[in-house]
C-alpha atoms as a PDB file:
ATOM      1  CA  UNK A   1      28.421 124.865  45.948  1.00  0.00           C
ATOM      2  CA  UNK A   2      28.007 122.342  42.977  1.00  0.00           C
ATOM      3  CA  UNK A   3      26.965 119.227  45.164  1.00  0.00           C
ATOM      4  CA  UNK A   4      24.742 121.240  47.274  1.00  0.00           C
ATOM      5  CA  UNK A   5      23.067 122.751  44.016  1.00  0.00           C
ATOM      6  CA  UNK A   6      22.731 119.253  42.296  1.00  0.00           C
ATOM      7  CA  UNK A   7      21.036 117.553  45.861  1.00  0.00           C
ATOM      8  CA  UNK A   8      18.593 120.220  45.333  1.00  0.00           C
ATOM      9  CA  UNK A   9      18.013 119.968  41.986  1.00  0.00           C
ATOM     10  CA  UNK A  10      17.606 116.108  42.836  1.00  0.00           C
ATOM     11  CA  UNK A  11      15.175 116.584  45.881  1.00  0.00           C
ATOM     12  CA  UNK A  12      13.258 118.992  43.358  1.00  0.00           C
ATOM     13  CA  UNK A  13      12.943 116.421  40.917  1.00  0.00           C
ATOM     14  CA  UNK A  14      11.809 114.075  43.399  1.00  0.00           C
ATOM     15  CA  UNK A  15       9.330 116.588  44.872  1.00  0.00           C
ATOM     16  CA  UNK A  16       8.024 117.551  41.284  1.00  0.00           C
ATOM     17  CA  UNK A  17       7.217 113.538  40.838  1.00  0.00           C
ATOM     18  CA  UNK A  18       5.262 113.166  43.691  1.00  0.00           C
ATOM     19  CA  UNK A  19       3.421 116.186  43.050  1.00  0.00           C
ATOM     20  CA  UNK A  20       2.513 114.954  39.808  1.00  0.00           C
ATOM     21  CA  UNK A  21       1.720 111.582  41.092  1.00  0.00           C
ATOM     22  CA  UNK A  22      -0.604 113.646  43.907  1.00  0.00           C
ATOM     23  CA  UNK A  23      -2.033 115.045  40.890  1.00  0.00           C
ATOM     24  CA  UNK A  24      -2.996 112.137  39.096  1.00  0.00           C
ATOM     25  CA  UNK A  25      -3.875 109.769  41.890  1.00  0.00           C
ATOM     26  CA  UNK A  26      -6.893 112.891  43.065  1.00  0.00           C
ATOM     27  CA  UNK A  27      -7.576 113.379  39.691  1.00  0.00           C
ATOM     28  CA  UNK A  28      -8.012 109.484  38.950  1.00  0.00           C
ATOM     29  CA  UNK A  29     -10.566 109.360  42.399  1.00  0.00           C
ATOM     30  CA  UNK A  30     -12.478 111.957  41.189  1.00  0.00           C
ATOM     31  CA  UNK A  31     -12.882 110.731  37.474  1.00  0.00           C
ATOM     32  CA  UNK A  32     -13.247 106.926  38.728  1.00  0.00           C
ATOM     33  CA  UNK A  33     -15.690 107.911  41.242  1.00  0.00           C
ATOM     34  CA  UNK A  34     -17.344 110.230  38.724  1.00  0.00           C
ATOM     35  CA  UNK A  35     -18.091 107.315  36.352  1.00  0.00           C
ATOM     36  CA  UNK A  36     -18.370 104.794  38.651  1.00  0.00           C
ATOM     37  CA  UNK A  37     -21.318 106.277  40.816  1.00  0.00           C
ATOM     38  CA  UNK A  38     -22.884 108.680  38.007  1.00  0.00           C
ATOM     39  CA  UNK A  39     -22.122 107.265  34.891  1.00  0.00           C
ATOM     40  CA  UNK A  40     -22.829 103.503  35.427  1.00  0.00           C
ATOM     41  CA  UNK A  41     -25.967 103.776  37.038  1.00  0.00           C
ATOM     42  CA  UNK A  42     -27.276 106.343  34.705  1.00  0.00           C
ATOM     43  CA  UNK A  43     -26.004 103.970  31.672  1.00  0.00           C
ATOM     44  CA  UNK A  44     -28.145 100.891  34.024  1.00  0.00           C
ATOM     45  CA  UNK A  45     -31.128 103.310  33.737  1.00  0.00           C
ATOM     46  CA  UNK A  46     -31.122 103.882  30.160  1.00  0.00           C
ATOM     47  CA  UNK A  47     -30.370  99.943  28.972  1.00  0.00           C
ATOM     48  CA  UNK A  48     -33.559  99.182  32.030  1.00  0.00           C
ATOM     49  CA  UNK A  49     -35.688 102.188  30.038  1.00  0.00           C
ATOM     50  CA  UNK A  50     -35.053 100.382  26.579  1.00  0.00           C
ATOM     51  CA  UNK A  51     -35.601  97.170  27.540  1.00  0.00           C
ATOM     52  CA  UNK A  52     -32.451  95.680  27.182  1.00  0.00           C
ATOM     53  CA  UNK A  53     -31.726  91.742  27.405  1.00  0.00           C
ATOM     54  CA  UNK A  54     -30.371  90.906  31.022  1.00  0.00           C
ATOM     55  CA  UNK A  55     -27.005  89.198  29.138  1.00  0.00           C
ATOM     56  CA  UNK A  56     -26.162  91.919  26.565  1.00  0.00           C
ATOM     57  CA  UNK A  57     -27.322  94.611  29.614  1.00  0.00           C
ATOM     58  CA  UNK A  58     -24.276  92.933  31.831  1.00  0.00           C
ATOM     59  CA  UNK A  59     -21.823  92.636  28.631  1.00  0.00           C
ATOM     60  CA  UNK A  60     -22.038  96.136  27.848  1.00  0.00           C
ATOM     61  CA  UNK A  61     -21.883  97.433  32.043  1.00  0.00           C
ATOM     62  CA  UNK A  62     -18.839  95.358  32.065  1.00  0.00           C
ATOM     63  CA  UNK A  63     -17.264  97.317  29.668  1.00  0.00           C
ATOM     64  CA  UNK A  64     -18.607 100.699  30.614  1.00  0.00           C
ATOM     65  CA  UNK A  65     -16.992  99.780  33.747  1.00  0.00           C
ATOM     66  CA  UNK A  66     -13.157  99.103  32.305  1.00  0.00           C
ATOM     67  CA  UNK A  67     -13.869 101.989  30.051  1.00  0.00           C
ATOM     68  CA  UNK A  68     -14.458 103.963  33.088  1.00  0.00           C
ATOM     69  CA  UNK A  69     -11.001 103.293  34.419  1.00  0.00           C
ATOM     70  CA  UNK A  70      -9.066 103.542  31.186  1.00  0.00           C
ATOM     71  CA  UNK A  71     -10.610 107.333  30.877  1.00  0.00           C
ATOM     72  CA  UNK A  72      -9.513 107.958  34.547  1.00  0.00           C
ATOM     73  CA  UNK A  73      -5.906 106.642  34.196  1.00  0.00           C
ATOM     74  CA  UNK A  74      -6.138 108.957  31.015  1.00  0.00           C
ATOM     75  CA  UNK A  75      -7.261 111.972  32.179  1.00  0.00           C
ATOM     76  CA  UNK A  76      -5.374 111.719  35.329  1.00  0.00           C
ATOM     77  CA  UNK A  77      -2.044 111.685  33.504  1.00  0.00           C
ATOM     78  CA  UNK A  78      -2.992 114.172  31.116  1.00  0.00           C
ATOM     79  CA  UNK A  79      -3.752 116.673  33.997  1.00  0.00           C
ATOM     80  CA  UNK A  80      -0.585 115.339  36.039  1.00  0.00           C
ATOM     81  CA  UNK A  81       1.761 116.281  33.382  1.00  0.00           C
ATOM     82  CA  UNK A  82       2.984 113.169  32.701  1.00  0.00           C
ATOM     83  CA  UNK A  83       0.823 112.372  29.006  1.00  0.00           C
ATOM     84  CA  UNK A  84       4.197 111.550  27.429  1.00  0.00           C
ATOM     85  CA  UNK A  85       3.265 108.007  29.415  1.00  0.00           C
ATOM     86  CA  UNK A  86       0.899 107.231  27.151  1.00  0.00           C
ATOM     87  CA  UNK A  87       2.525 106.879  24.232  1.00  0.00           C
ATOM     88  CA  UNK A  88       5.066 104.827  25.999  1.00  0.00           C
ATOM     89  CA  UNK A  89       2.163 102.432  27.650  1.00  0.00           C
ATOM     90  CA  UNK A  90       0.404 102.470  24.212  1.00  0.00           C
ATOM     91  CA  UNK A  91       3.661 100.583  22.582  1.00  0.00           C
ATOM     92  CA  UNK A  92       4.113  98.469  26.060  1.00  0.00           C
ATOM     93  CA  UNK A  93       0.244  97.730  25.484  1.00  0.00           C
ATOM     94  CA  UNK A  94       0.611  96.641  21.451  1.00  0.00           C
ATOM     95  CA  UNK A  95       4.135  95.089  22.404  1.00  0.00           C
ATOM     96  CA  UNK A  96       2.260  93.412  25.297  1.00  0.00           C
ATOM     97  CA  UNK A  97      -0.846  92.724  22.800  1.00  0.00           C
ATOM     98  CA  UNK A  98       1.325  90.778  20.513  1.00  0.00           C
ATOM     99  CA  UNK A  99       3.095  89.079  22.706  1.00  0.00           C
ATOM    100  CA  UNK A 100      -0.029  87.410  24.705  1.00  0.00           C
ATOM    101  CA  UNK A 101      -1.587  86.253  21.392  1.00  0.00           C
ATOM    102  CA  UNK A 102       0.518  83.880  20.635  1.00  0.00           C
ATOM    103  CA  UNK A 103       1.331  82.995  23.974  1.00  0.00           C
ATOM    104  CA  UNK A 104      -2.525  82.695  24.874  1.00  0.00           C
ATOM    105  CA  UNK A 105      -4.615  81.558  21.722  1.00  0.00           C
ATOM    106  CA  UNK A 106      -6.910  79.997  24.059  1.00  0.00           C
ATOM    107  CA  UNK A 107      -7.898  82.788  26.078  1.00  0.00           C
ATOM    108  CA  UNK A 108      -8.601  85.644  22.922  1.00  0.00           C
ATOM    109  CA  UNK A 109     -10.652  82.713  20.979  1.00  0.00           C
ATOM    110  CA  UNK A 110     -12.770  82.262  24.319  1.00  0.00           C
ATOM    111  CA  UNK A 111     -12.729  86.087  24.755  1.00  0.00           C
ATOM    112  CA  UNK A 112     -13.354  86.527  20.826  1.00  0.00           C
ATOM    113  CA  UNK A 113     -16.478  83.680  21.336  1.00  0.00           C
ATOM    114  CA  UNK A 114     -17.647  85.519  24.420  1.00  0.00           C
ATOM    115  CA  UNK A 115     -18.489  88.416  21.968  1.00  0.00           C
ATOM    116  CA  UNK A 116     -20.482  86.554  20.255  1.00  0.00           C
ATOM    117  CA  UNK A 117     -22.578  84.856  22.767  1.00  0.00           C
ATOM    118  CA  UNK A 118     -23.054  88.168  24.882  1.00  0.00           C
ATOM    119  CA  UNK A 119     -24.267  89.724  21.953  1.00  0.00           C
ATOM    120  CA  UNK A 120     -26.681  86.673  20.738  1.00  0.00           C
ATOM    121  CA  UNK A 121     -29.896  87.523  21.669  1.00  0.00           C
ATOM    122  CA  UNK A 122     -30.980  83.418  21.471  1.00  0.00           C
ATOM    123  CA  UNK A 123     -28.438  82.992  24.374  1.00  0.00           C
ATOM    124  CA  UNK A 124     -29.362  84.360  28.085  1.00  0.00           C
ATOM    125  CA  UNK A 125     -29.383  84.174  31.633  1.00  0.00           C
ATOM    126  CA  UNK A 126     -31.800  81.748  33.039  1.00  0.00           C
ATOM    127  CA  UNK A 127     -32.301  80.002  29.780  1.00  0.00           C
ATOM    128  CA  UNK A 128     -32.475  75.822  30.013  1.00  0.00           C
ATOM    129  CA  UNK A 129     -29.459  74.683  27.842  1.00  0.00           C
ATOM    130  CA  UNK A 130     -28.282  71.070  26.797  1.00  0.00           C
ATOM    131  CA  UNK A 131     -24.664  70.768  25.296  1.00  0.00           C
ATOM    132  CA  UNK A 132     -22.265  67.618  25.185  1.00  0.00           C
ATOM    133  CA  UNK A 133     -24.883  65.280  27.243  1.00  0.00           C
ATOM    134  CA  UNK A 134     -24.569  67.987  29.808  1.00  0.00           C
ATOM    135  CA  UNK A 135     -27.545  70.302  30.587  1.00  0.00           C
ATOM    136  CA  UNK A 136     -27.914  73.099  33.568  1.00  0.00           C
ATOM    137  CA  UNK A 137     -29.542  76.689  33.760  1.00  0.00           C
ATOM    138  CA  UNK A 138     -26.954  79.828  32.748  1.00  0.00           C
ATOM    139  CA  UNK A 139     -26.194  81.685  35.661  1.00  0.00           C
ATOM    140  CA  UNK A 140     -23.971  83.946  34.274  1.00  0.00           C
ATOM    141  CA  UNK A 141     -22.277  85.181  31.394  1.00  0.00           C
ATOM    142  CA  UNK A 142     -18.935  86.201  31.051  1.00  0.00           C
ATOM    143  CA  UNK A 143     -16.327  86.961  28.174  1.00  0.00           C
ATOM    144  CA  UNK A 144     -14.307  84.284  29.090  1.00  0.00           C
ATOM    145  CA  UNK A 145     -16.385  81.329  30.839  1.00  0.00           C
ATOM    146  CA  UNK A 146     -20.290  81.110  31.115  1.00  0.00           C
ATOM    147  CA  UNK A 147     -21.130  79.784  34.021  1.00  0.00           C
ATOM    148  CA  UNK A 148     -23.891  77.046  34.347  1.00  0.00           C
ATOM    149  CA  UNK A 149     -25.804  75.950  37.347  1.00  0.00           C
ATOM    150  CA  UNK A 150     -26.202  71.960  36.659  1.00  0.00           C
ATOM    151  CA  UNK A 151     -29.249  70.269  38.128  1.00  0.00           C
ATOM    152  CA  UNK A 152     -27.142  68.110  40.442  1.00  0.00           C
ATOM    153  CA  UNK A 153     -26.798  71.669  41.985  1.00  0.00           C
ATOM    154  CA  UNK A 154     -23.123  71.877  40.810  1.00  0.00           C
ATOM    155  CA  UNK A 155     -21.632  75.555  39.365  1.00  0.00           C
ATOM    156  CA  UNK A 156     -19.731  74.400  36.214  1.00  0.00           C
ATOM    157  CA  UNK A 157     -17.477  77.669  33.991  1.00  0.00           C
ATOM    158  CA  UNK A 158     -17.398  76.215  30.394  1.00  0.00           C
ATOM    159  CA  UNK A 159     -15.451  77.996  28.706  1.00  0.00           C
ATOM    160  CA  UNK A 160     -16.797  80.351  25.440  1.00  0.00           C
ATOM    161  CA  UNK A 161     -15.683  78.185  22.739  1.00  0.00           C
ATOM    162  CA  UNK A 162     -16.384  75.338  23.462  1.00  0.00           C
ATOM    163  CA  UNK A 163     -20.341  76.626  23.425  1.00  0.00           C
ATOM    164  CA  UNK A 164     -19.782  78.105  20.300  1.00  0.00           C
ATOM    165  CA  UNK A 165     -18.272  74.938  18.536  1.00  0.00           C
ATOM    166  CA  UNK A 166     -20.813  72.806  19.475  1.00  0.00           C
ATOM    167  CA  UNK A 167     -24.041  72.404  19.340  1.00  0.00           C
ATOM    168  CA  UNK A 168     -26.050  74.297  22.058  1.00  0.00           C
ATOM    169  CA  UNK A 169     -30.204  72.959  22.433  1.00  0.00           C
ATOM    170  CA  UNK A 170     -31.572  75.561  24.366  1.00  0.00           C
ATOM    171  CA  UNK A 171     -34.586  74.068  25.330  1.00  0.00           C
ATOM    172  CA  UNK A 172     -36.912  77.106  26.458  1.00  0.00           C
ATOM    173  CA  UNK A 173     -36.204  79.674  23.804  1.00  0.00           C
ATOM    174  CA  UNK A 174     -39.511  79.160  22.002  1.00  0.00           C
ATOM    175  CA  UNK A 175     -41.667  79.409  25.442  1.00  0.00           C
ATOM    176  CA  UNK A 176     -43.022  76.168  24.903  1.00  0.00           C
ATOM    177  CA  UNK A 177     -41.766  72.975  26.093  1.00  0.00           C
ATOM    178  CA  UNK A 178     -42.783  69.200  24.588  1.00  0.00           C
ATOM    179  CA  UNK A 179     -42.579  66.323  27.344  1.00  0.00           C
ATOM    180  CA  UNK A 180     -43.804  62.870  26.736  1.00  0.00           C
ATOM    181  CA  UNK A 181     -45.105  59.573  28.806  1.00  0.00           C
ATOM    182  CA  UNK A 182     -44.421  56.025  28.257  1.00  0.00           C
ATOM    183  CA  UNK A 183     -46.960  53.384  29.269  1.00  0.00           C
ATOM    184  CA  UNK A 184     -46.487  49.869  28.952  1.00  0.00           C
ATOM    185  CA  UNK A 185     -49.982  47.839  28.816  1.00  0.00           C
ATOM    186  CA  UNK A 186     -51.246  44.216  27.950  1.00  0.00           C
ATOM    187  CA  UNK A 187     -52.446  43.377  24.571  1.00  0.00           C
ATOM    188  CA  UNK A 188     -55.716  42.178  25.610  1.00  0.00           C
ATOM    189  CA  UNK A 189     -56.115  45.596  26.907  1.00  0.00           C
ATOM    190  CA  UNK A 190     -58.330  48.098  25.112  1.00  0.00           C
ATOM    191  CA  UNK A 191     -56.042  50.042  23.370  1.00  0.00           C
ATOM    192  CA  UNK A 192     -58.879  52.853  22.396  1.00  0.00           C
ATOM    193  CA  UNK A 193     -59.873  52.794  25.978  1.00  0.00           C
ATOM    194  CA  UNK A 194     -55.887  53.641  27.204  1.00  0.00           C
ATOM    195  CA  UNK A 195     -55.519  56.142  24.876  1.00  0.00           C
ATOM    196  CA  UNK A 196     -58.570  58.033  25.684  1.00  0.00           C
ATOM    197  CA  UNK A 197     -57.403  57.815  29.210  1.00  0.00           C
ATOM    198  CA  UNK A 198     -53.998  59.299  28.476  1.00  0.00           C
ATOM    199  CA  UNK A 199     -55.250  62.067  26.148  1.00  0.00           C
ATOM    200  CA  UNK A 200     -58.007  63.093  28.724  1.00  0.00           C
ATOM    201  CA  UNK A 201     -55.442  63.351  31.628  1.00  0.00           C
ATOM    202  CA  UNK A 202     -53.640  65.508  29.827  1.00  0.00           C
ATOM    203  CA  UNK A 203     -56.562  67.892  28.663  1.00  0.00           C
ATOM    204  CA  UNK A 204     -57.167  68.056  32.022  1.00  0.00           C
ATOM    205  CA  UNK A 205     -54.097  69.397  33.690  1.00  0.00           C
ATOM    206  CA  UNK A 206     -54.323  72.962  33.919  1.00  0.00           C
ATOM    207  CA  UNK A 207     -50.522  73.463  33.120  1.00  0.00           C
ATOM    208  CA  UNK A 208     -50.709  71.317  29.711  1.00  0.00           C
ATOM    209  CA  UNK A 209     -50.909  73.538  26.245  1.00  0.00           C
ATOM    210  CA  UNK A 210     -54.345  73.525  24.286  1.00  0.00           C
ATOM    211  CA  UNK A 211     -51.999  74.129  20.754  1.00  0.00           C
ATOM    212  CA  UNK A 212     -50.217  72.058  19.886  1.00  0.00           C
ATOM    213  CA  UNK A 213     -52.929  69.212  20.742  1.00  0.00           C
ATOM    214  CA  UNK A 214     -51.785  66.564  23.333  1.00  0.00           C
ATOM    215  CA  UNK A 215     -51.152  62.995  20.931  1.00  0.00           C
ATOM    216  CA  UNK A 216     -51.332  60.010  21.731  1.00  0.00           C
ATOM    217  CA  UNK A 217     -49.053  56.969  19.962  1.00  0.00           C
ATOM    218  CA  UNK A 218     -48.427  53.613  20.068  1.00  0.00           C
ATOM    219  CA  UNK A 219     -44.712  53.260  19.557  1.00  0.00           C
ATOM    220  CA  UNK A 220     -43.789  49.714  20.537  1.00  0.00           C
ATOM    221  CA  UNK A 221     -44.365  46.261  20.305  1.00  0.00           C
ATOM    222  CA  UNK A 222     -42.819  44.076  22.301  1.00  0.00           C
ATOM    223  CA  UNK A 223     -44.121  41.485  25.186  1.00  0.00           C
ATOM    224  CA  UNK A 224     -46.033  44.773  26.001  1.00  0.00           C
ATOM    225  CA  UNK A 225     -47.712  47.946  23.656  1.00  0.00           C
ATOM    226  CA  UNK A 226     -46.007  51.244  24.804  1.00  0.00           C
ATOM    227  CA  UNK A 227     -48.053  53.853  24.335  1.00  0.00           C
ATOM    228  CA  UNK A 228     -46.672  57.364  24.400  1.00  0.00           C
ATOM    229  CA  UNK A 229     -48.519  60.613  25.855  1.00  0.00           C
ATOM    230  CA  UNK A 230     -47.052  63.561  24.575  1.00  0.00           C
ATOM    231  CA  UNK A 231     -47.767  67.341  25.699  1.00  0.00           C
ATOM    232  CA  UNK A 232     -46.502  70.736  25.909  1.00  0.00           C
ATOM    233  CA  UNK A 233     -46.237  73.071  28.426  1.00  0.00           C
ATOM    234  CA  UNK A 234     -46.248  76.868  28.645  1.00  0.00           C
ATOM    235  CA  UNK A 235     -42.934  79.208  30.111  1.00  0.00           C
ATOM    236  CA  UNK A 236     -41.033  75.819  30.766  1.00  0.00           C
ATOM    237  CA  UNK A 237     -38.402  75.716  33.752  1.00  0.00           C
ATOM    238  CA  UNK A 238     -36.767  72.578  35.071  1.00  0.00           C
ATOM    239  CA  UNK A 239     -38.814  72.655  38.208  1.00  0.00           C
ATOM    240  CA  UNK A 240     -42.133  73.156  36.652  1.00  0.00           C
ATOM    241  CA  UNK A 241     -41.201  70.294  34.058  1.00  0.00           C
ATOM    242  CA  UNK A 242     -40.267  67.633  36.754  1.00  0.00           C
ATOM    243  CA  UNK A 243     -44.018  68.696  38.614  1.00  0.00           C
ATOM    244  CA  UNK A 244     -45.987  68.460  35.397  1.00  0.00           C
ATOM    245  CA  UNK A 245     -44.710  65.191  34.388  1.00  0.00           C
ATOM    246  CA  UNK A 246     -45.024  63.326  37.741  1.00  0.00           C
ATOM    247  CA  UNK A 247     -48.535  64.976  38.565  1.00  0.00           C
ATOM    248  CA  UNK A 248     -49.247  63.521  35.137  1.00  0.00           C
ATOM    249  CA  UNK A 249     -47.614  60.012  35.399  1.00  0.00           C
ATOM    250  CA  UNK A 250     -49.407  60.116  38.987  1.00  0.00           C
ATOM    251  CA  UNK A 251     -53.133  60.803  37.972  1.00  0.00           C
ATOM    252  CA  UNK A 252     -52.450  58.343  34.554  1.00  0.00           C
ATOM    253  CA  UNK A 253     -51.962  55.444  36.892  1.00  0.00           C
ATOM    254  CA  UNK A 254     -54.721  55.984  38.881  1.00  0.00           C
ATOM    255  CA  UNK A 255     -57.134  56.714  36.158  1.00  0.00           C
ATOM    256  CA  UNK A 256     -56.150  53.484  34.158  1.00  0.00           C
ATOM    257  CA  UNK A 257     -56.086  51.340  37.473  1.00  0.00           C
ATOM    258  CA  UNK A 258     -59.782  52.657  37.878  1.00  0.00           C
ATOM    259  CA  UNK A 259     -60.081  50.821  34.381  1.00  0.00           C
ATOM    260  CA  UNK A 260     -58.897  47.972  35.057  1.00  0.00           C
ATOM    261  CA  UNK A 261     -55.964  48.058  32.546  1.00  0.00           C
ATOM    262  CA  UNK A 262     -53.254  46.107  33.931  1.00  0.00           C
ATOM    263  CA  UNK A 263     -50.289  48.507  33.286  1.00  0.00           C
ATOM    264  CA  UNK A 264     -46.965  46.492  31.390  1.00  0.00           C
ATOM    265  CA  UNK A 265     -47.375  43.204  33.517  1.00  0.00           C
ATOM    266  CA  UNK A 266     -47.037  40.389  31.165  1.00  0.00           C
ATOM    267  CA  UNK A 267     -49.213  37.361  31.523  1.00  0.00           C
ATOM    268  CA  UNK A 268     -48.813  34.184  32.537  1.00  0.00           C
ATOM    269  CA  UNK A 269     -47.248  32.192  29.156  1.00  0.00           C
ATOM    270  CA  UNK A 270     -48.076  28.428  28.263  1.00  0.00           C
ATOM    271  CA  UNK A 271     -45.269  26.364  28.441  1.00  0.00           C
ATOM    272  CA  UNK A 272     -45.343  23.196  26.046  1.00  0.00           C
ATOM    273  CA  UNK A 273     -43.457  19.981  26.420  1.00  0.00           C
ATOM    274  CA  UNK A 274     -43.002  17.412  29.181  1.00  0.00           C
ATOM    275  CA  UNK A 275     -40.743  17.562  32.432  1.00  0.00           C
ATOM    276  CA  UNK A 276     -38.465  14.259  33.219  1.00  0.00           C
ATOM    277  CA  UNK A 277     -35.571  13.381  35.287  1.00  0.00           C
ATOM    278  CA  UNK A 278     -32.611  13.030  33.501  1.00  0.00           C
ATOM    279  CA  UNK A 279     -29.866  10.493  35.391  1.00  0.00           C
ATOM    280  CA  UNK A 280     -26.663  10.787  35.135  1.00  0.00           C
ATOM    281  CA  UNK A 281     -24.016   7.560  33.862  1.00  0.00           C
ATOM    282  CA  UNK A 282     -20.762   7.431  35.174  1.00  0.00           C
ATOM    283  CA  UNK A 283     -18.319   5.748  32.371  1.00  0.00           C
ATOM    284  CA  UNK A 284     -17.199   1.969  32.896  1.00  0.00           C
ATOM    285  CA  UNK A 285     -13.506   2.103  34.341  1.00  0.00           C
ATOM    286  CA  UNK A 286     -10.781   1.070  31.590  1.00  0.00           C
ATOM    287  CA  UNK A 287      -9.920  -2.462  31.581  1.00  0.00           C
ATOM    288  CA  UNK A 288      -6.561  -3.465  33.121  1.00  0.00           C
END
């Protein structure tokens, strides 16, 4: 009977579809799980073996991963029978592609500037970085946002371009890190005496650099000299900065209070001229 023979032609179609989709969805598992338990952590081992930077190490496992799932929609269709799919997803995807860039210039020029900083080997986790009167640690890098731990403890995502069109400091790329000391004294104090003070505090702090030399300056005149200590430290972080500086500032004060130098209190000032009492006259009332 015709309608019986086209329901079964139907239900055969239908039957032949989910076979196919059976088909794909195993073959996708297997593929998926192939690259995502073998292939990954072999690709892990061979970036670890060549010594590959933490940040570019992440960029390119990030990709490996969404390359792992483009292959195992791929293959999976290709052994379902339904490749003809791809062609059609290929001109969704360029359609799609188009579409999205004008719709979301934003998004590609962070994406486009996450390249870049992934791949700059100046630029990396853990690295101390100062941008826009802001400054935190990198905690992560992505191609969208990098995300920055601030010292107030807060976990700020900044996006990729606006890193790349600014300036970025990064203060610990060169392993060395310069921190300096104000100290206000007296004039009448001996300015040879302070400064020996200051530059043999320094020399001995066990954390302070050799090379470059610790200095000593005087920068200021005002009511009080300022004198300026200035030294370097070795692998800087933000923690060991803060310690260095206040076990510095600490044993400074105590070493120059041991010398009597009277640290930025001004003294007493002459003042000429003679104190009277000034009265005050009421004016005569207008006569009538």
């Amino acid at each position: 009977m015709p309608g019986l023979t086209s329901l079964d032609e139907l239900f055969g179609a239908y039957l032949s579809l989910l076979d196919n989709f059976g088909t794909f969805l195993v073959t996708f598992a297997l593929v998926y799980a192939g690259g995502r338990f073998g292939g990954l952590p072999l690709l892990g081992l061979a970036l670890d073996y060549r010594g590959t930077e933490r940040t570019l190490q992440e960029g390119i496992e990030r990709l490996a991963a969404a390359g792992v799932i483009a292959v195992a929609v791929a293959v999976g269709l290709w052994v379902a029978g339904l490749e003809f799919l791809l062609d059609r997803m290929a001109i969704l995807v360029a359609g799609a592609t188009v579409a999205l860039g004008f719709a979301a210039q934003d998004v590609v020029g962070n994406l486009v500037s996450g390249v870049f900083i992934v791949t700059d080997p100046t630029f990396n986790i853990g690295d101390w970085i100062r941008w826009n009167d802001r400054e935190g640690v990198i905690r992560d890098i992505r191609f969208r946002s990098t995300r920055v731990r601030t010292f107030d403890d807060e976990v700020i995502a900044v996006p990729n371009s606006e890193l790349t069109a600014n300036a970025v400091t990064n203060i610990v790329l060169n392993g060395r890190l310069r921190l300096t000391v104000p100290v206000r004294v007296d004039y009448d104090d001996d300015l040879d005496a302070v400064a020996r003070i200051l530059a043999d505090a320094a020399a001995d702090h066990p954390d302070v650099l050799e090379r470059p030399e610790p200095t000593v300056r005087i920068t200021e005149l005002d009511e009080t000299v300022e004198v300026v200590a200035s030294l370097w430290i070795g692998d800087p972080d933000r923690v060991t900065y803060g310690r260095v500086r206040s076990e510095y500032a600490r044993e400074v004060v105590a070493r120059l209070e041991d010398a009597g130098v009277d640290l930025g209190r001004t003294g007493p000032q002459e003042i000429a001229g003679e104190i009277g009492v000034v009265s005050r006259t009421t004016p005569a009332d207008p006569e009538p």
